[in-house]
PDB file of N, CA and C in Angstrom:
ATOM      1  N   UNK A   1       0.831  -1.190   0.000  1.00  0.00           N
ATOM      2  CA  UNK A   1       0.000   0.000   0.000  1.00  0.00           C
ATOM      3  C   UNK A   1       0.876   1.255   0.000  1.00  0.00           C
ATOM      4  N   UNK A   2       1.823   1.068   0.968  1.00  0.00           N
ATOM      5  CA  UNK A   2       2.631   2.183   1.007  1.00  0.00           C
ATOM      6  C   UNK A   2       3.347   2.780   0.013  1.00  0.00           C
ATOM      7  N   UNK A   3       3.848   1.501  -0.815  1.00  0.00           N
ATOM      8  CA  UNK A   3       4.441   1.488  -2.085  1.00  0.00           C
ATOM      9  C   UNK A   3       3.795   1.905  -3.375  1.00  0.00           C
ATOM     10  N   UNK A   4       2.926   1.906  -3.419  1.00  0.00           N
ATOM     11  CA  UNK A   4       1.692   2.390  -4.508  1.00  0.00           C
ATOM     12  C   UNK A   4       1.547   3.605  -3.932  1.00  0.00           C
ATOM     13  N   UNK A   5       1.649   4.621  -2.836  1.00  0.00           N
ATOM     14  CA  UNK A   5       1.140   5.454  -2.265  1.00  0.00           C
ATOM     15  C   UNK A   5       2.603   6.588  -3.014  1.00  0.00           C
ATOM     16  N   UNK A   6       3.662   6.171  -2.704  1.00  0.00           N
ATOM     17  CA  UNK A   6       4.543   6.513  -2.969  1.00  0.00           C
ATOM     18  C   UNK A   6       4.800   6.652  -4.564  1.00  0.00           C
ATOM     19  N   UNK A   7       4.533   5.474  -5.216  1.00  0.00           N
ATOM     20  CA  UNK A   7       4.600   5.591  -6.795  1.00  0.00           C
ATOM     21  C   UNK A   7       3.635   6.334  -7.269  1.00  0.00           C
ATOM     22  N   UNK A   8       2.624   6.852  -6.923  1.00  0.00           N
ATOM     23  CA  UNK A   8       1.770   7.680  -7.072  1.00  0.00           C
ATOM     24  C   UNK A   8       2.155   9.447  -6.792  1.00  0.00           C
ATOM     25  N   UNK A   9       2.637   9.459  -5.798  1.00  0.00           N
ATOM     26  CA  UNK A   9       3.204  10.503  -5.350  1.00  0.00           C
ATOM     27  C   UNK A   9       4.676  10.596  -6.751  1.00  0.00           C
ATOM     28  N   UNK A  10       5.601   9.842  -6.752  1.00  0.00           N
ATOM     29  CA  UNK A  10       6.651  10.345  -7.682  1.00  0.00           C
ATOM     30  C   UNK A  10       5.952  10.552  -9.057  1.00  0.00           C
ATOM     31  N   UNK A  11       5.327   9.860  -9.604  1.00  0.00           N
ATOM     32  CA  UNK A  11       4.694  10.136 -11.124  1.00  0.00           C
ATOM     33  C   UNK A  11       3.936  11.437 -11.276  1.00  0.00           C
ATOM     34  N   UNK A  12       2.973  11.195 -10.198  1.00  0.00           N
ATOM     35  CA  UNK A  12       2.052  12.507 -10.289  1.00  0.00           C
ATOM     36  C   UNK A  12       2.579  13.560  -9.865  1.00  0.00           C
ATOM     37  N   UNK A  13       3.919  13.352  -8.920  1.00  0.00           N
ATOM     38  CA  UNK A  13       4.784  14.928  -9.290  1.00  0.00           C
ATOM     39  C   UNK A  13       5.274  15.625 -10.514  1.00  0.00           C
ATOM     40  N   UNK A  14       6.107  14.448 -11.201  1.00  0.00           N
ATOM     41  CA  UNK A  14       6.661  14.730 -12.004  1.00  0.00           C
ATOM     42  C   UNK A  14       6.190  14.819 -13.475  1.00  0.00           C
ATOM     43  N   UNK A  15       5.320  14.689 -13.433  1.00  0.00           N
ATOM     44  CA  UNK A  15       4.338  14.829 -14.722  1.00  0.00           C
ATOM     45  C   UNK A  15       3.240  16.156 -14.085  1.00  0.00           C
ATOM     46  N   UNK A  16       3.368  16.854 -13.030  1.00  0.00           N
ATOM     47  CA  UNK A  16       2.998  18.112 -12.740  1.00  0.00           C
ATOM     48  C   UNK A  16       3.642  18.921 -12.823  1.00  0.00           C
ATOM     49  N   UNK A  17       5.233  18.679 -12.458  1.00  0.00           N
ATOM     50  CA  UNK A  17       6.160  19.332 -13.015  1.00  0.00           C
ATOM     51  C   UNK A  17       6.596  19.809 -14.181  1.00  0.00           C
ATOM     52  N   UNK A  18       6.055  18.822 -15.258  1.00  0.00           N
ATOM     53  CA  UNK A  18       6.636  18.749 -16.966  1.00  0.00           C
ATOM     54  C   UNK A  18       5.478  19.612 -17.125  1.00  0.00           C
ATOM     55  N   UNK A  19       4.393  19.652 -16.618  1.00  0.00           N
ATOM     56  CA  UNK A  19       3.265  20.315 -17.496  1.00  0.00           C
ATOM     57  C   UNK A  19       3.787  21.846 -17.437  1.00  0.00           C
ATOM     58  N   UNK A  20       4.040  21.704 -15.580  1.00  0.00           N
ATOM     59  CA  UNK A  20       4.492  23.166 -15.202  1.00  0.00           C
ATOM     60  C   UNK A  20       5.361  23.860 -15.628  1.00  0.00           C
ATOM     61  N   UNK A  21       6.469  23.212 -16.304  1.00  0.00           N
ATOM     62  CA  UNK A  21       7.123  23.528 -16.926  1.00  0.00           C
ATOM     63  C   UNK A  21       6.701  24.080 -18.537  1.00  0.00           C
ATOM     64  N   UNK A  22       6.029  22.944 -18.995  1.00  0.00           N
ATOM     65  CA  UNK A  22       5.560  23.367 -20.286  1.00  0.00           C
ATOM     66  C   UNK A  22       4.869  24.788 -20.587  1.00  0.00           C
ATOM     67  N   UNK A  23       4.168  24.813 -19.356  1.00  0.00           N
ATOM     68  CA  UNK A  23       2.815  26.152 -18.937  1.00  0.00           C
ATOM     69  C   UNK A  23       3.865  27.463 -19.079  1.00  0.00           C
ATOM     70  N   UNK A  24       4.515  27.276 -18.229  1.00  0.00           N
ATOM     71  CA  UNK A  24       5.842  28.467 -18.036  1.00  0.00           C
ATOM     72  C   UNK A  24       6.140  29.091 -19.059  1.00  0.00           C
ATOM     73  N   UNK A  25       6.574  28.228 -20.124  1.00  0.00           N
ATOM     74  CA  UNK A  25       7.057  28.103 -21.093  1.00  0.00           C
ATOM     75  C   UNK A  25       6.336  29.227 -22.182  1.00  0.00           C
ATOM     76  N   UNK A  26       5.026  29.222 -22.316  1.00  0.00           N
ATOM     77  CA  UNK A  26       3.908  29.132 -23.356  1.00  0.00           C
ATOM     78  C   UNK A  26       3.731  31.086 -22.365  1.00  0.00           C
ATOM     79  N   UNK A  27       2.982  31.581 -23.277  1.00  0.00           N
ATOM     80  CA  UNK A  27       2.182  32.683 -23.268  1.00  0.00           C
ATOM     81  C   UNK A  27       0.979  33.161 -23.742  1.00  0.00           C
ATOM     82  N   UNK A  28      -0.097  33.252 -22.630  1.00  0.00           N
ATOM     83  CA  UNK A  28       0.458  34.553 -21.270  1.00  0.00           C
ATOM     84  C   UNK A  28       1.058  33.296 -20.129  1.00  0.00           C
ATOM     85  N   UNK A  29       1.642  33.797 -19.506  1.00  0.00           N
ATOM     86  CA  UNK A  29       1.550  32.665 -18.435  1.00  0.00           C
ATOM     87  C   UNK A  29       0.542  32.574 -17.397  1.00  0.00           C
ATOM     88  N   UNK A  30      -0.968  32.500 -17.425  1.00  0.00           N
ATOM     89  CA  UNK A  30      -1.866  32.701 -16.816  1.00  0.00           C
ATOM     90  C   UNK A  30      -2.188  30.630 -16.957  1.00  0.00           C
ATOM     91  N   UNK A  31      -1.063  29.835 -18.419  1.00  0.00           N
ATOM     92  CA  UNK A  31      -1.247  28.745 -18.934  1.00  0.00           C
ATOM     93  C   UNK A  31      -1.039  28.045 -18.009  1.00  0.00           C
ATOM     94  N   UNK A  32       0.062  28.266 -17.331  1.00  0.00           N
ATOM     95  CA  UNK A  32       1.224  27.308 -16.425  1.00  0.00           C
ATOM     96  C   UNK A  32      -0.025  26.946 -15.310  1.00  0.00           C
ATOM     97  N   UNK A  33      -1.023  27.900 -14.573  1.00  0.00           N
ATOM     98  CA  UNK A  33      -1.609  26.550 -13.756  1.00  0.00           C
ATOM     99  C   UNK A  33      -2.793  25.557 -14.170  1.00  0.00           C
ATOM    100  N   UNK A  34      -2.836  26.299 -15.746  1.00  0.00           N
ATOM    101  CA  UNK A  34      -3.869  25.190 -16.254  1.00  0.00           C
ATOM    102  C   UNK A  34      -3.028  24.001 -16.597  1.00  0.00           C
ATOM    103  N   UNK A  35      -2.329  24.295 -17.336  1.00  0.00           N
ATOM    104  CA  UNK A  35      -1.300  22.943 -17.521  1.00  0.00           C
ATOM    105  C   UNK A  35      -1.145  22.174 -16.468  1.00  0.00           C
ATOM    106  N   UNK A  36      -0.584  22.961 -15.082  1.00  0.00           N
ATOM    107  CA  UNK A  36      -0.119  22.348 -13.724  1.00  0.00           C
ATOM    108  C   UNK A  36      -0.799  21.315 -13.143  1.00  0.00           C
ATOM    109  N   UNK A  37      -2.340  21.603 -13.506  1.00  0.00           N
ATOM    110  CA  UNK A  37      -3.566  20.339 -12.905  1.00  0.00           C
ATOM    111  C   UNK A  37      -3.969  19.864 -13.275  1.00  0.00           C
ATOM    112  N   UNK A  38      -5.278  19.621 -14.243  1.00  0.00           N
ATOM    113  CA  UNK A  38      -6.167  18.973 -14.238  1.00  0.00           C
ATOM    114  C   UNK A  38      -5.115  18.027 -15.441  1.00  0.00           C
ATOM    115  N   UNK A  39      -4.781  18.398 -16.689  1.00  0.00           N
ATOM    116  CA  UNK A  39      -4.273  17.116 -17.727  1.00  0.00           C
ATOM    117  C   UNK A  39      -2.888  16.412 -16.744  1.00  0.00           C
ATOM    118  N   UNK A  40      -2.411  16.668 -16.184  1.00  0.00           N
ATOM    119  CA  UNK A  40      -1.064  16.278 -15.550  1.00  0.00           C
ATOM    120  C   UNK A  40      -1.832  15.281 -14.702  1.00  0.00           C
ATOM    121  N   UNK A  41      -2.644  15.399 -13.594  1.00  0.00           N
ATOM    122  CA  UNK A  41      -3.294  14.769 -12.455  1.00  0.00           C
ATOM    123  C   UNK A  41      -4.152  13.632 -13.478  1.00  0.00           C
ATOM    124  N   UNK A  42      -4.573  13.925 -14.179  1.00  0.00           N
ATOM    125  CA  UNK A  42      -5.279  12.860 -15.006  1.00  0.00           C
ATOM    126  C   UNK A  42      -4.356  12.014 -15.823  1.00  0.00           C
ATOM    127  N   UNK A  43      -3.606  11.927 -16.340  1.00  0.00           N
ATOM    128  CA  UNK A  43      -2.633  11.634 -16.871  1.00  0.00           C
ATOM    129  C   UNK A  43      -1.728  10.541 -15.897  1.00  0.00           C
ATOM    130  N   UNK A  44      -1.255  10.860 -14.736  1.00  0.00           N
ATOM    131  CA  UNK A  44      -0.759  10.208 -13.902  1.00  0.00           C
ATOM    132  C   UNK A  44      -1.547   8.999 -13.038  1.00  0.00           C
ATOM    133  N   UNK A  45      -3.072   9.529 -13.254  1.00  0.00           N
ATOM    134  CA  UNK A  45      -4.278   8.772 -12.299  1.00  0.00           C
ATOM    135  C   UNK A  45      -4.239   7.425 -13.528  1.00  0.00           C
ATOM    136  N   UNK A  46      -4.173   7.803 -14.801  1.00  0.00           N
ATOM    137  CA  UNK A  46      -4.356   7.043 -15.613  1.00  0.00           C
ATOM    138  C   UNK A  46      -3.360   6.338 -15.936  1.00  0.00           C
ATOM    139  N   UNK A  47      -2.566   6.741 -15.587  1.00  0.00           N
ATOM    140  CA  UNK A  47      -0.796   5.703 -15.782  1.00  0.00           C
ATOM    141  C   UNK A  47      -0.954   4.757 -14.839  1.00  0.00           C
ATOM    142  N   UNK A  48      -1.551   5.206 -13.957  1.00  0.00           N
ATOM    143  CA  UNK A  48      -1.386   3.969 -12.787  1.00  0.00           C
ATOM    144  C   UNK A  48      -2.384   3.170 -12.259  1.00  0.00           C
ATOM    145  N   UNK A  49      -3.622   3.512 -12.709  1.00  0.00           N
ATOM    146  CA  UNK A  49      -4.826   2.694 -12.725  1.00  0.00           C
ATOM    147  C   UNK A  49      -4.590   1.766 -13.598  1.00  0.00           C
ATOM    148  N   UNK A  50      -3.691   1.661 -15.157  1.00  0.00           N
ATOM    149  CA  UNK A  50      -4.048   1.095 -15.822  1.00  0.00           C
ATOM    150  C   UNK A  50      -3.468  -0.487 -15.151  1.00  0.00           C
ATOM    151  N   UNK A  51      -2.074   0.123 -14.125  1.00  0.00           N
ATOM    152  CA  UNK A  51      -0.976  -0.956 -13.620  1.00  0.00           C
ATOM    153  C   UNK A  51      -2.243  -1.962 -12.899  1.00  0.00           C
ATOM    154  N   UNK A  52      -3.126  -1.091 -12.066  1.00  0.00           N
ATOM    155  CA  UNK A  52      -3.861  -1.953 -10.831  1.00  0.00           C
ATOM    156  C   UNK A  52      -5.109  -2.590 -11.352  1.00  0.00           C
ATOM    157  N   UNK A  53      -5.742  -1.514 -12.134  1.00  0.00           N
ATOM    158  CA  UNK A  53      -6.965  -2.358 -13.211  1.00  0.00           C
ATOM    159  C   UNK A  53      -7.121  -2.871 -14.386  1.00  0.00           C
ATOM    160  N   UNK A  54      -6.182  -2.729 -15.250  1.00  0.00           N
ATOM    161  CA  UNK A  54      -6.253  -2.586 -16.582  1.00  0.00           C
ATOM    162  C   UNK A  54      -7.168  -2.284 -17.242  1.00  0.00           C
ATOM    163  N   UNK A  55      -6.900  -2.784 -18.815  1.00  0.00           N
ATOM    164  CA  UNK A  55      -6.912  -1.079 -19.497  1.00  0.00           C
ATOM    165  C   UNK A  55      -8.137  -0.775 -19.558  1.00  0.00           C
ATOM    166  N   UNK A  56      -9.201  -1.825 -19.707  1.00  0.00           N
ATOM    167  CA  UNK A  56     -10.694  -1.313 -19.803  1.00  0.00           C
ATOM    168  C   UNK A  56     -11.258  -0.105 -19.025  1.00  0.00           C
ATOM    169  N   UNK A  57     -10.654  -0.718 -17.695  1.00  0.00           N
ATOM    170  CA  UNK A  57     -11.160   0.012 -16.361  1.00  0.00           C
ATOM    171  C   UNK A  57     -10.396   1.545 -16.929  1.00  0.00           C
ATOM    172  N   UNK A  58      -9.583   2.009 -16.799  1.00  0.00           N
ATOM    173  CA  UNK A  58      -9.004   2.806 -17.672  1.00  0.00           C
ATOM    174  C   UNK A  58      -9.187   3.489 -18.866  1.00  0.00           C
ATOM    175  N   UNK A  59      -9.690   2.910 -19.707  1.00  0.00           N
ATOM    176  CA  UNK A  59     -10.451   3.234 -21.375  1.00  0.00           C
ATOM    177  C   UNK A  59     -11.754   3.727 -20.511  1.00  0.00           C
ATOM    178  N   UNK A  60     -12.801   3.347 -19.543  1.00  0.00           N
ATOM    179  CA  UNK A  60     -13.614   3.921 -18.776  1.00  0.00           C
ATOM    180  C   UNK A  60     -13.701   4.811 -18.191  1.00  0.00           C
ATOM    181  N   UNK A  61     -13.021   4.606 -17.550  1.00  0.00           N
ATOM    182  CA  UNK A  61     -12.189   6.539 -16.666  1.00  0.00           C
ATOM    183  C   UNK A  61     -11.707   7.651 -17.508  1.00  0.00           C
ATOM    184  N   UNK A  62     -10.965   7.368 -18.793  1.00  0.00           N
ATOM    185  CA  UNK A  62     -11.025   8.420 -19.890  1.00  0.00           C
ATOM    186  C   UNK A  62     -11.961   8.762 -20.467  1.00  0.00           C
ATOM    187  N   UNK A  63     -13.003   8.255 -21.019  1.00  0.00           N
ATOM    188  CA  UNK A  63     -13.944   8.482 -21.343  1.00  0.00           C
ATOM    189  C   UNK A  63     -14.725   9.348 -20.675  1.00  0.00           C
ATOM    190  N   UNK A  64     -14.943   8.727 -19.037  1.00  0.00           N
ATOM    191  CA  UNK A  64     -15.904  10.123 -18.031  1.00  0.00           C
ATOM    192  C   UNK A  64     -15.160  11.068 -18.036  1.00  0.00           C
ATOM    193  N   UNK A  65     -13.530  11.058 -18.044  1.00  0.00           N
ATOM    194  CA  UNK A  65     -12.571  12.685 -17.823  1.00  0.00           C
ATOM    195  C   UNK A  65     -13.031  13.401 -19.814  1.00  0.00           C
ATOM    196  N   UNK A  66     -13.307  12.916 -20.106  1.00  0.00           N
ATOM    197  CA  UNK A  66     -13.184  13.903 -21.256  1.00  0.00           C
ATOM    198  C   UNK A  66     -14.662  14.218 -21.347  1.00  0.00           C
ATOM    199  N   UNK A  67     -15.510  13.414 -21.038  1.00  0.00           N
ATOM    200  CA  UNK A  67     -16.908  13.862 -21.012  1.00  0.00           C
ATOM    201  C   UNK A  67     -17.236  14.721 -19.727  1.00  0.00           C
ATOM    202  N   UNK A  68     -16.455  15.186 -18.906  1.00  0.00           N
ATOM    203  CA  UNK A  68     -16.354  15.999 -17.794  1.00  0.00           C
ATOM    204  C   UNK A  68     -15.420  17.252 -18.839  1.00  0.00           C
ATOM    205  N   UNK A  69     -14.538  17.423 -19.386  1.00  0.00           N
ATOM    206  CA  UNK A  69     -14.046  18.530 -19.920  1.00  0.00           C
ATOM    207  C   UNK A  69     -14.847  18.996 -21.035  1.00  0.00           C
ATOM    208  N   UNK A  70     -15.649  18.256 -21.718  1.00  0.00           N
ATOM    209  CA  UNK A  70     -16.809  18.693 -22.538  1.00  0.00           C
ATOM    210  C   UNK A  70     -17.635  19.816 -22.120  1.00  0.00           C
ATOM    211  N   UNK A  71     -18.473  18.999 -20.524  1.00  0.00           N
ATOM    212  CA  UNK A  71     -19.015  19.886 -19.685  1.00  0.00           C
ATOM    213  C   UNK A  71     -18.158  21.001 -19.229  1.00  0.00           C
ATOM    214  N   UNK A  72     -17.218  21.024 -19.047  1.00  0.00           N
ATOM    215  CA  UNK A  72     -16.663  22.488 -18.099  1.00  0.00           C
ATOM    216  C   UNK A  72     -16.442  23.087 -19.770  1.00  0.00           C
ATOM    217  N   UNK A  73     -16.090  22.730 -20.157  1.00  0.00           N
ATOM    218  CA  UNK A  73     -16.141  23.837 -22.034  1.00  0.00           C
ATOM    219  C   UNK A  73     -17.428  24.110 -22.186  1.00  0.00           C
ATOM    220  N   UNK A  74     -18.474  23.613 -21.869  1.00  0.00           N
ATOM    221  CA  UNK A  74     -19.811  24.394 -21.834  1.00  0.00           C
ATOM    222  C   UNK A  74     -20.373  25.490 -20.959  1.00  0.00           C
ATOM    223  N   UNK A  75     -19.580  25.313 -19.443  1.00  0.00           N
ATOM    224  CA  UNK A  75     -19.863  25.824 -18.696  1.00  0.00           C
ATOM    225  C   UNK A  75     -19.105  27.372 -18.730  1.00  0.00           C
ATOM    226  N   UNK A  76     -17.628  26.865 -18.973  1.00  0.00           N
ATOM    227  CA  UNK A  76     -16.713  28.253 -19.084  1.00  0.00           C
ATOM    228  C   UNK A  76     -17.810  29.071 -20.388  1.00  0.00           C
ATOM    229  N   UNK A  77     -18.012  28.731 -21.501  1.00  0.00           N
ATOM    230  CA  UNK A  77     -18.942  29.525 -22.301  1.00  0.00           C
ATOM    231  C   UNK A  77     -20.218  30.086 -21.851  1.00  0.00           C
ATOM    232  N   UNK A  78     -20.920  29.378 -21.115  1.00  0.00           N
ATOM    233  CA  UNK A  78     -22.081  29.731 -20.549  1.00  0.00           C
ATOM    234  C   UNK A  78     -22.094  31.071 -19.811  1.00  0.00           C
ATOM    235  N   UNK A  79     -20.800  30.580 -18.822  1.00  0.00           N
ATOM    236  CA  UNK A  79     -20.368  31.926 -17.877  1.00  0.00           C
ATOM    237  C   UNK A  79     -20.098  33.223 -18.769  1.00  0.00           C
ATOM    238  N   UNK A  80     -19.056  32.879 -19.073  1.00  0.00           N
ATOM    239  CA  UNK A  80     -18.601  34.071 -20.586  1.00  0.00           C
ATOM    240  C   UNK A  80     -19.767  34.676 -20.784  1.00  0.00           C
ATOM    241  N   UNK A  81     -20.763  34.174 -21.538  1.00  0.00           N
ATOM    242  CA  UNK A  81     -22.057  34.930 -22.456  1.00  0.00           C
ATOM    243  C   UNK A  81     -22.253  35.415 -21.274  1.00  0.00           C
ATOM    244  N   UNK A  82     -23.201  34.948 -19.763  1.00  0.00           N
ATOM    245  CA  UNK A  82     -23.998  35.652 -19.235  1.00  0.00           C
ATOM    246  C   UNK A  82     -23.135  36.596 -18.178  1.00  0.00           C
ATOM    247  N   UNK A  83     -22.163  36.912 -18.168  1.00  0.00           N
ATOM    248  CA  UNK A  83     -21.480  37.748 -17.812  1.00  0.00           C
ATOM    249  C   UNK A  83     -20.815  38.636 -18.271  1.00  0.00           C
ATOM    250  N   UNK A  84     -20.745  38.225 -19.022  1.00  0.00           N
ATOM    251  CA  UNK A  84     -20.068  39.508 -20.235  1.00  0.00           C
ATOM    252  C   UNK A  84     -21.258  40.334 -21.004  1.00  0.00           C
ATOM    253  N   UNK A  85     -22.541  39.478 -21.399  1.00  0.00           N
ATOM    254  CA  UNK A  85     -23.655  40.203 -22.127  1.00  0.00           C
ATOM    255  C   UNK A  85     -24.586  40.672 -21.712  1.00  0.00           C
ATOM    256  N   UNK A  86     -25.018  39.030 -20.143  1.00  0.00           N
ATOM    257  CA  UNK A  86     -26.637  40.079 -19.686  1.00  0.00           C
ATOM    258  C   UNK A  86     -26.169  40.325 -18.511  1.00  0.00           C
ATOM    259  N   UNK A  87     -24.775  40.663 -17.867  1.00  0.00           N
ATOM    260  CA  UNK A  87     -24.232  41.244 -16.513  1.00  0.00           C
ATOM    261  C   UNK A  87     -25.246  40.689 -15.653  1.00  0.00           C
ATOM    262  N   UNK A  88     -25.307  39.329 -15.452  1.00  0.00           N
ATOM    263  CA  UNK A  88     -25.928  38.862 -14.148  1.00  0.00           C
ATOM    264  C   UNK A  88     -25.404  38.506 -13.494  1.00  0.00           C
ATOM    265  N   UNK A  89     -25.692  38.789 -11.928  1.00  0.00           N
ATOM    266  CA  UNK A  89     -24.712  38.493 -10.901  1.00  0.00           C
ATOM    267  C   UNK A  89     -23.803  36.728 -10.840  1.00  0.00           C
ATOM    268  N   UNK A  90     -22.902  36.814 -10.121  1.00  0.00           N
ATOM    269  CA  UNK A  90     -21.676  35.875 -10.609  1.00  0.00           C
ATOM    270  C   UNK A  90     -22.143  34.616  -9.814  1.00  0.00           C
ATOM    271  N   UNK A  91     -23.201  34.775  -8.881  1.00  0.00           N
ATOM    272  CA  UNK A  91     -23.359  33.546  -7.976  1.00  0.00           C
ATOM    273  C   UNK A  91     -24.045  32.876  -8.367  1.00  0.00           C
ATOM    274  N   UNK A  92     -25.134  33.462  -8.755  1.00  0.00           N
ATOM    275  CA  UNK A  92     -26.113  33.359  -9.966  1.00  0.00           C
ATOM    276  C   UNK A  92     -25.573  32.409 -11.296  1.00  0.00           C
ATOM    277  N   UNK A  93     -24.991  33.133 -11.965  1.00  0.00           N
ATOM    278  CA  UNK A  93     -24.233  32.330 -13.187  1.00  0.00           C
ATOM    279  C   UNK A  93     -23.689  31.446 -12.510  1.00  0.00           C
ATOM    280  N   UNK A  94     -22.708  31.096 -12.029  1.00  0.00           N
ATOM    281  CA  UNK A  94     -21.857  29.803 -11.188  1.00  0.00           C
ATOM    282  C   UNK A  94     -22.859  29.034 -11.472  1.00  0.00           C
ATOM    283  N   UNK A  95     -24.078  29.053 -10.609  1.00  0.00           N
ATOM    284  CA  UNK A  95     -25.435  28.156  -9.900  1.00  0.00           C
ATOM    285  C   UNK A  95     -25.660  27.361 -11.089  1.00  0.00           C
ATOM    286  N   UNK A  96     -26.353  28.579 -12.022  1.00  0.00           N
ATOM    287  CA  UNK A  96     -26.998  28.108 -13.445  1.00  0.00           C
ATOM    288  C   UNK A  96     -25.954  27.172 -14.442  1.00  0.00           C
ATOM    289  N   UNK A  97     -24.316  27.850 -14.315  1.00  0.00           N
ATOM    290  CA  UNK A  97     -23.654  27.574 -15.514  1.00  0.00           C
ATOM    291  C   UNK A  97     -23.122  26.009 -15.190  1.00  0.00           C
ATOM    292  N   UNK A  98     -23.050  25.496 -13.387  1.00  0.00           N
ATOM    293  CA  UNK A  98     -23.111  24.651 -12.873  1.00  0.00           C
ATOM    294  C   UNK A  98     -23.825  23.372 -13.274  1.00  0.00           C
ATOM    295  N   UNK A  99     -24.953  23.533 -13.030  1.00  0.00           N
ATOM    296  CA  UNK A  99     -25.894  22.603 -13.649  1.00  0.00           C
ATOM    297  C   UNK A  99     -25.920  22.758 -15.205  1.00  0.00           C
ATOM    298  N   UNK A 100     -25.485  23.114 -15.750  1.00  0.00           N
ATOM    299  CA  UNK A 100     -25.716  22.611 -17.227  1.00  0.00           C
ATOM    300  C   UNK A 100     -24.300  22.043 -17.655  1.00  0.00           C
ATOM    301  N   UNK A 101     -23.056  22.222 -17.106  1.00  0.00           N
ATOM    302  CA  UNK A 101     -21.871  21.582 -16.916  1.00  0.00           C
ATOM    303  C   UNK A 101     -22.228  20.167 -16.487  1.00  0.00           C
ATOM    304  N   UNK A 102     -22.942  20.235 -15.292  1.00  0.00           N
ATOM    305  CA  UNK A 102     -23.562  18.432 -14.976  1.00  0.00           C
ATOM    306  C   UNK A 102     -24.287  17.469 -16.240  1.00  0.00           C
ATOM    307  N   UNK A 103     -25.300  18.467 -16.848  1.00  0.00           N
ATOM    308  CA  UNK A 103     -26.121  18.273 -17.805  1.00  0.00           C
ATOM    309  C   UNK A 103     -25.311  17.754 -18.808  1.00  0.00           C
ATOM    310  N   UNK A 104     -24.545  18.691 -19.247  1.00  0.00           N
ATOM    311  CA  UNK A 104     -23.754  18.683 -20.547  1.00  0.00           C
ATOM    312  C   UNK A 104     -22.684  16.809 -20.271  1.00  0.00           C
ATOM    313  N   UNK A 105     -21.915  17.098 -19.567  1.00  0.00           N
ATOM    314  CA  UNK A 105     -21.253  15.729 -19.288  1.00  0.00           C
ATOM    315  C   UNK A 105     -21.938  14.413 -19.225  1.00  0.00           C
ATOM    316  N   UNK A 106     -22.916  14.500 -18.289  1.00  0.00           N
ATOM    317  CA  UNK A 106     -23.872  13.283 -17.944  1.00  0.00           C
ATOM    318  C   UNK A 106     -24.507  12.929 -19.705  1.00  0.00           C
ATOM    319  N   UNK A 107     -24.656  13.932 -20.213  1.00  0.00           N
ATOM    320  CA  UNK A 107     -25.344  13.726 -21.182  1.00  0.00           C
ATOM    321  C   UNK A 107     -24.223  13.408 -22.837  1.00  0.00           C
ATOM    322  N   UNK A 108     -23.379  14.100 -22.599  1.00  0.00           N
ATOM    323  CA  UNK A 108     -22.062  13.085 -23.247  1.00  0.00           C
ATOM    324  C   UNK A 108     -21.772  11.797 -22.837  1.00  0.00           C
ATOM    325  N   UNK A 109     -21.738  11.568 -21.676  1.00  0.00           N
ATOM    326  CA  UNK A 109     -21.343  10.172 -20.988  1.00  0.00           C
ATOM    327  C   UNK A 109     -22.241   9.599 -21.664  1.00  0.00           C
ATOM    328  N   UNK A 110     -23.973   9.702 -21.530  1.00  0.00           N
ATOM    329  CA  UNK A 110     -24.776   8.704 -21.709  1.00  0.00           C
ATOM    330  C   UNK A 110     -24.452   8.178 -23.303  1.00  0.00           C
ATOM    331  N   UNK A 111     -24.422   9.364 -24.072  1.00  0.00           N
ATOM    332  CA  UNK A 111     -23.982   8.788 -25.918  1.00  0.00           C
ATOM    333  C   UNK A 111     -23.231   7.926 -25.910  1.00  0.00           C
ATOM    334  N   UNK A 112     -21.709   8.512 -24.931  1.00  0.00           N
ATOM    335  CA  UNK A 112     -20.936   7.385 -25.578  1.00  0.00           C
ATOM    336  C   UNK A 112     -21.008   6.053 -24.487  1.00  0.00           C
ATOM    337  N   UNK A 113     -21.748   6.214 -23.951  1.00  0.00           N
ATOM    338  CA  UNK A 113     -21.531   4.708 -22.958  1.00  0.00           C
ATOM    339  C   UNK A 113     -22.706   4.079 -23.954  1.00  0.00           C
ATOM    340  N   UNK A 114     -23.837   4.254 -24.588  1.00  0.00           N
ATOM    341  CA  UNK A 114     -24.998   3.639 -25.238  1.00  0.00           C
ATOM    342  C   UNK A 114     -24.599   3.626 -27.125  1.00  0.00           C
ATOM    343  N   UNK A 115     -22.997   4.097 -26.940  1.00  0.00           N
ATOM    344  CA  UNK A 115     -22.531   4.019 -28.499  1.00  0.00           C
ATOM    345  C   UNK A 115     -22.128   2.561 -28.468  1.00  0.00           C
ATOM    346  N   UNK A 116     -21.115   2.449 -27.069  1.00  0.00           N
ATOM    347  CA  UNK A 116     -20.365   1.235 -26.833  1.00  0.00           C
ATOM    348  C   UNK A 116     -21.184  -0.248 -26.406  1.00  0.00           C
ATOM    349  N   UNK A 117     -22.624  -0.170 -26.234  1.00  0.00           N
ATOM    350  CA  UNK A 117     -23.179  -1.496 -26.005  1.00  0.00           C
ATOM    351  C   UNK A 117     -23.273  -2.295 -26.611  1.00  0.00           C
ATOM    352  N   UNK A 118     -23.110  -3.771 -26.631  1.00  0.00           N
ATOM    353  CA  UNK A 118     -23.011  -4.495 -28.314  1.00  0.00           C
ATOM    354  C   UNK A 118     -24.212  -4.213 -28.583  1.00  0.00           C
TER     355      UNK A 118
END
């Protein structure tokens, strides 16, 4: 356990590091902490799930992470329009742009999980 705890810890550093690095790199640098998290942390979750579950279990878990970045690309737009056009308050938008981020994913997931049934 400990040992998996640890190999987890060195990979998922260092593939937070390379991103961070990459981010640095690139301009504006506003990149470096998008790079820093979410593809790096996924990336590493997925290197090492594949060791403990293989690959299906894995080909599964990519699938919900990209049908989760679908949703937040709907949501970052959502926000955008109603804040930038009909200036409605920000807690407000969050709330709304929230649930259709859920919407949007759940509802990618369902296509491609009902693409893949024999």
């Amino acid at each position: 356990m400990w040992s998996e705890l640890l190999l987890r810890g060195l990979v998922g550093g260092t593939i937070v590091s390379a991103f961070a690095l990459a981010g640095d790199a690139l301009k504006p640098k506003s990149f470096a902490g998008l790079f820093g998290a979410a593809p790096s942390v996924a990336i590493a979750s997925l290197a090492l799930t594949v060791h403990s579950r293989g690959g299906e279990y894995v080909a599964t878990e990519a699938q919900s992470m990209i049908a989760g970045t679908i949703g937040f690309a709907a949501y970052a737009w959502l926000v955008c329009r109603l804040l930038l056009r009909a200036r409605h308050p920000a807690g407000s938008v969050a709330t709304v742009a929230l649930i259709a981020w859920f919407a949007v994913a759940f509802g990618v997931w369902e296509i491609v999980r009902s693409a893949h049934l024999p």
